[in-house]
Protein backbone atom coordinates (compact mmCIF):
# COMPACT_ATOMS: atom_id res chain seq x y z
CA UNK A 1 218.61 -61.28 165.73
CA UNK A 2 217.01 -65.16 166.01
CA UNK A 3 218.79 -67.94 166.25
CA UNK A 4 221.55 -68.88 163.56
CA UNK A 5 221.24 -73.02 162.50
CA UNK A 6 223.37 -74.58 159.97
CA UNK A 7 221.92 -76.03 156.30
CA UNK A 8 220.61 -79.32 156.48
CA UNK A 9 222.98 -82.04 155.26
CA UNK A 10 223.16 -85.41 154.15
CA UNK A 11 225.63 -87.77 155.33
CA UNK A 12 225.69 -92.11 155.69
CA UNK A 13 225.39 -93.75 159.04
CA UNK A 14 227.08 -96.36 160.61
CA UNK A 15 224.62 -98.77 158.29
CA UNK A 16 225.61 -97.31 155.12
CA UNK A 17 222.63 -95.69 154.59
CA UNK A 18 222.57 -91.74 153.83
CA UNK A 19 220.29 -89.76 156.11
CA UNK A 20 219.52 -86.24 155.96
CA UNK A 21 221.34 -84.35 159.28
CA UNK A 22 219.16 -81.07 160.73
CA UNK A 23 220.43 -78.86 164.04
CA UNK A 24 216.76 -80.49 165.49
CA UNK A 25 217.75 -84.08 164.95
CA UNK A 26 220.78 -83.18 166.49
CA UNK A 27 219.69 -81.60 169.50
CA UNK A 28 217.19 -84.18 170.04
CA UNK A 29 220.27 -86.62 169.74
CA UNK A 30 222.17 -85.05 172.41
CA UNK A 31 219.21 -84.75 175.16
CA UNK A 32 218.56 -88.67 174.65
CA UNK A 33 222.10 -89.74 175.06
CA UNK A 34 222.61 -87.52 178.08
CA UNK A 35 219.95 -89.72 179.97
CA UNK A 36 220.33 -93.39 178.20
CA UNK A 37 218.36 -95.00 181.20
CA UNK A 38 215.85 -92.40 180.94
CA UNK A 39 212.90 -94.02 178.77
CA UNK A 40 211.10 -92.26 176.32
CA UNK A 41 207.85 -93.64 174.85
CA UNK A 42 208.09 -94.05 170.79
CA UNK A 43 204.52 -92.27 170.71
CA UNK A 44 205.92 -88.90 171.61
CA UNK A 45 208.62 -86.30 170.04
CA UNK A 46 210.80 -83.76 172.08
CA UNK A 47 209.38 -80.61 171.98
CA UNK A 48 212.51 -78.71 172.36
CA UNK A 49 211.49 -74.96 172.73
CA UNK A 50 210.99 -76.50 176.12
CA UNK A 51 213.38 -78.86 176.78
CA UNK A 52 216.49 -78.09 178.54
CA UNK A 53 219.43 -79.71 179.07
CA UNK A 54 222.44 -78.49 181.78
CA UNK A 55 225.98 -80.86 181.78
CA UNK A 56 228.61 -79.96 184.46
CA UNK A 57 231.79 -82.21 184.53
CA UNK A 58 229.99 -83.38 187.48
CA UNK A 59 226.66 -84.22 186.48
CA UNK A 60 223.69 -83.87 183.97
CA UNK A 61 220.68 -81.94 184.51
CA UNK A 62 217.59 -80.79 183.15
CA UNK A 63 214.02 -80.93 181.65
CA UNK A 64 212.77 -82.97 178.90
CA UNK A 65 209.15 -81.54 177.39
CA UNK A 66 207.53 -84.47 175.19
CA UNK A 67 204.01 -84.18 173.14
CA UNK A 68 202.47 -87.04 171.38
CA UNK A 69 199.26 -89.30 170.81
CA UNK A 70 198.89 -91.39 173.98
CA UNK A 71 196.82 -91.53 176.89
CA UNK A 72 197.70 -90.98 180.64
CA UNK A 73 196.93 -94.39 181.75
CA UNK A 74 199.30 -95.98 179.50
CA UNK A 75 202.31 -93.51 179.35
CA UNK A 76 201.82 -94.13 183.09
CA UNK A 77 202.24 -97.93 182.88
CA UNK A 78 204.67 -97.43 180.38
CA UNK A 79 206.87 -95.18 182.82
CA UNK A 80 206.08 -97.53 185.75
CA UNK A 81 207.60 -100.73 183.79
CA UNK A 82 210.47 -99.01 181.76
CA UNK A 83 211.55 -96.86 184.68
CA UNK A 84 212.38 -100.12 187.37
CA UNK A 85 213.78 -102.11 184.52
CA UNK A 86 216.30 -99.30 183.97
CA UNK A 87 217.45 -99.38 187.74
CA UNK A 88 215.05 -96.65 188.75
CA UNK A 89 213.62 -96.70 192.40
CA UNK A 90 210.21 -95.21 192.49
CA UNK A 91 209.71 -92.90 195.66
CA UNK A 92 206.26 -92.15 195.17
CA UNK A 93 203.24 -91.80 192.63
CA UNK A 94 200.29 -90.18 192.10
CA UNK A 95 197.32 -91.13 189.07
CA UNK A 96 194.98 -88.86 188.16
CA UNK A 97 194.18 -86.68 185.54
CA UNK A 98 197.13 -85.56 185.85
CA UNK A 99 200.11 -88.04 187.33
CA UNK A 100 203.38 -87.19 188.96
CA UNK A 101 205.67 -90.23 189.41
CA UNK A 102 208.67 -89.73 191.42
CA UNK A 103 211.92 -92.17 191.05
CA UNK A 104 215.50 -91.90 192.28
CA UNK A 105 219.15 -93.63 191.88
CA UNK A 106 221.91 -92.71 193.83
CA UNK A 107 222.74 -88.95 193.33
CA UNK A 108 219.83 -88.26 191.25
CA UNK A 109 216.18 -87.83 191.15
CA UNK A 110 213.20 -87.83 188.28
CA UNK A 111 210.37 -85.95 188.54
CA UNK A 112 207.57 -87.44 185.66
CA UNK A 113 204.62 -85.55 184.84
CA UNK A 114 201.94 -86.90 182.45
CA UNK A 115 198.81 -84.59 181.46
CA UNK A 116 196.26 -84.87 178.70
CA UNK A 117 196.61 -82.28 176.10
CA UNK A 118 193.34 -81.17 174.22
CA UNK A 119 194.71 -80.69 171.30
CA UNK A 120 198.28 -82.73 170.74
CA UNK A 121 196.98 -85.91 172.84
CA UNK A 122 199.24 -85.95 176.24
CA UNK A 123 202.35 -84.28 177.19
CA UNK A 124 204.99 -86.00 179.41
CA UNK A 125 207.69 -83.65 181.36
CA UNK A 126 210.79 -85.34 183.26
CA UNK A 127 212.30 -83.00 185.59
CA UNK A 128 216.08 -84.53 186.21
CA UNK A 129 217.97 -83.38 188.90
CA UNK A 130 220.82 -84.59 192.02
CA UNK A 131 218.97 -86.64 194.74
């Protein structure tokens, strides 16, 4: 039983510098590229035991768990700026606590929640699904 991951590797990048390759790094790799104008704030890592990531020839779905050192207020402002320079329309918001931000493009919709988290700082879930 329990999952089954390859060795860690090293190989060189498109730089010409060697970098060590895990099944993690990877993973994260593949959820960022499958939403490029999705932001993600540089303060917080992919926690990917709940992250979740559906792609249909169609379309690209899923749920993107984040934890990280940060506070509400300014992942909030963060998401507000980054998400309208990357074509986003915002539907509706809502800043508290805990926020929900809402934005939508044609034929799909992002669902942004931002708590504080006791003991990691905040955690940030998008929630990306057809409009």
């Amino acid at each position: 039983g329990g999952t089954k991951m390859r060795p860690d590797r090293e190989v060189i990048n498109e730089n010409g510098e060697t970098v060590l390759v895990t099944d993690t790094s990877e993973f994260e790799r593949g959820i960022v590229s499958a939403f490029p104008d999705i932001p993600l704030p540089s303060s917080h890592t992919i926690d990917l035991e709940r992250s979740v990531i559906f792609t249909s020839p169609s379309q690209t779905v899923g749920k993107i768990s984040m934890v990280g050192r940060g506070d509400v207020d300014s992942l909030y402002r963060f998401f507000e700026r980054q998400m309208s320079d990357n074509g986003w329309n915002k539907v509706n918001a809502f800043q508290s606590a805990t926020s929900s931000m809402y934005y939508a493009k044609p034929g799909r919709f992002v669902a942004i929640i931002i708590e504080a988290d006791v003991k990691l700082g905040s955690r940030v879930t998008l929630n990306v699904g057809p409009e």
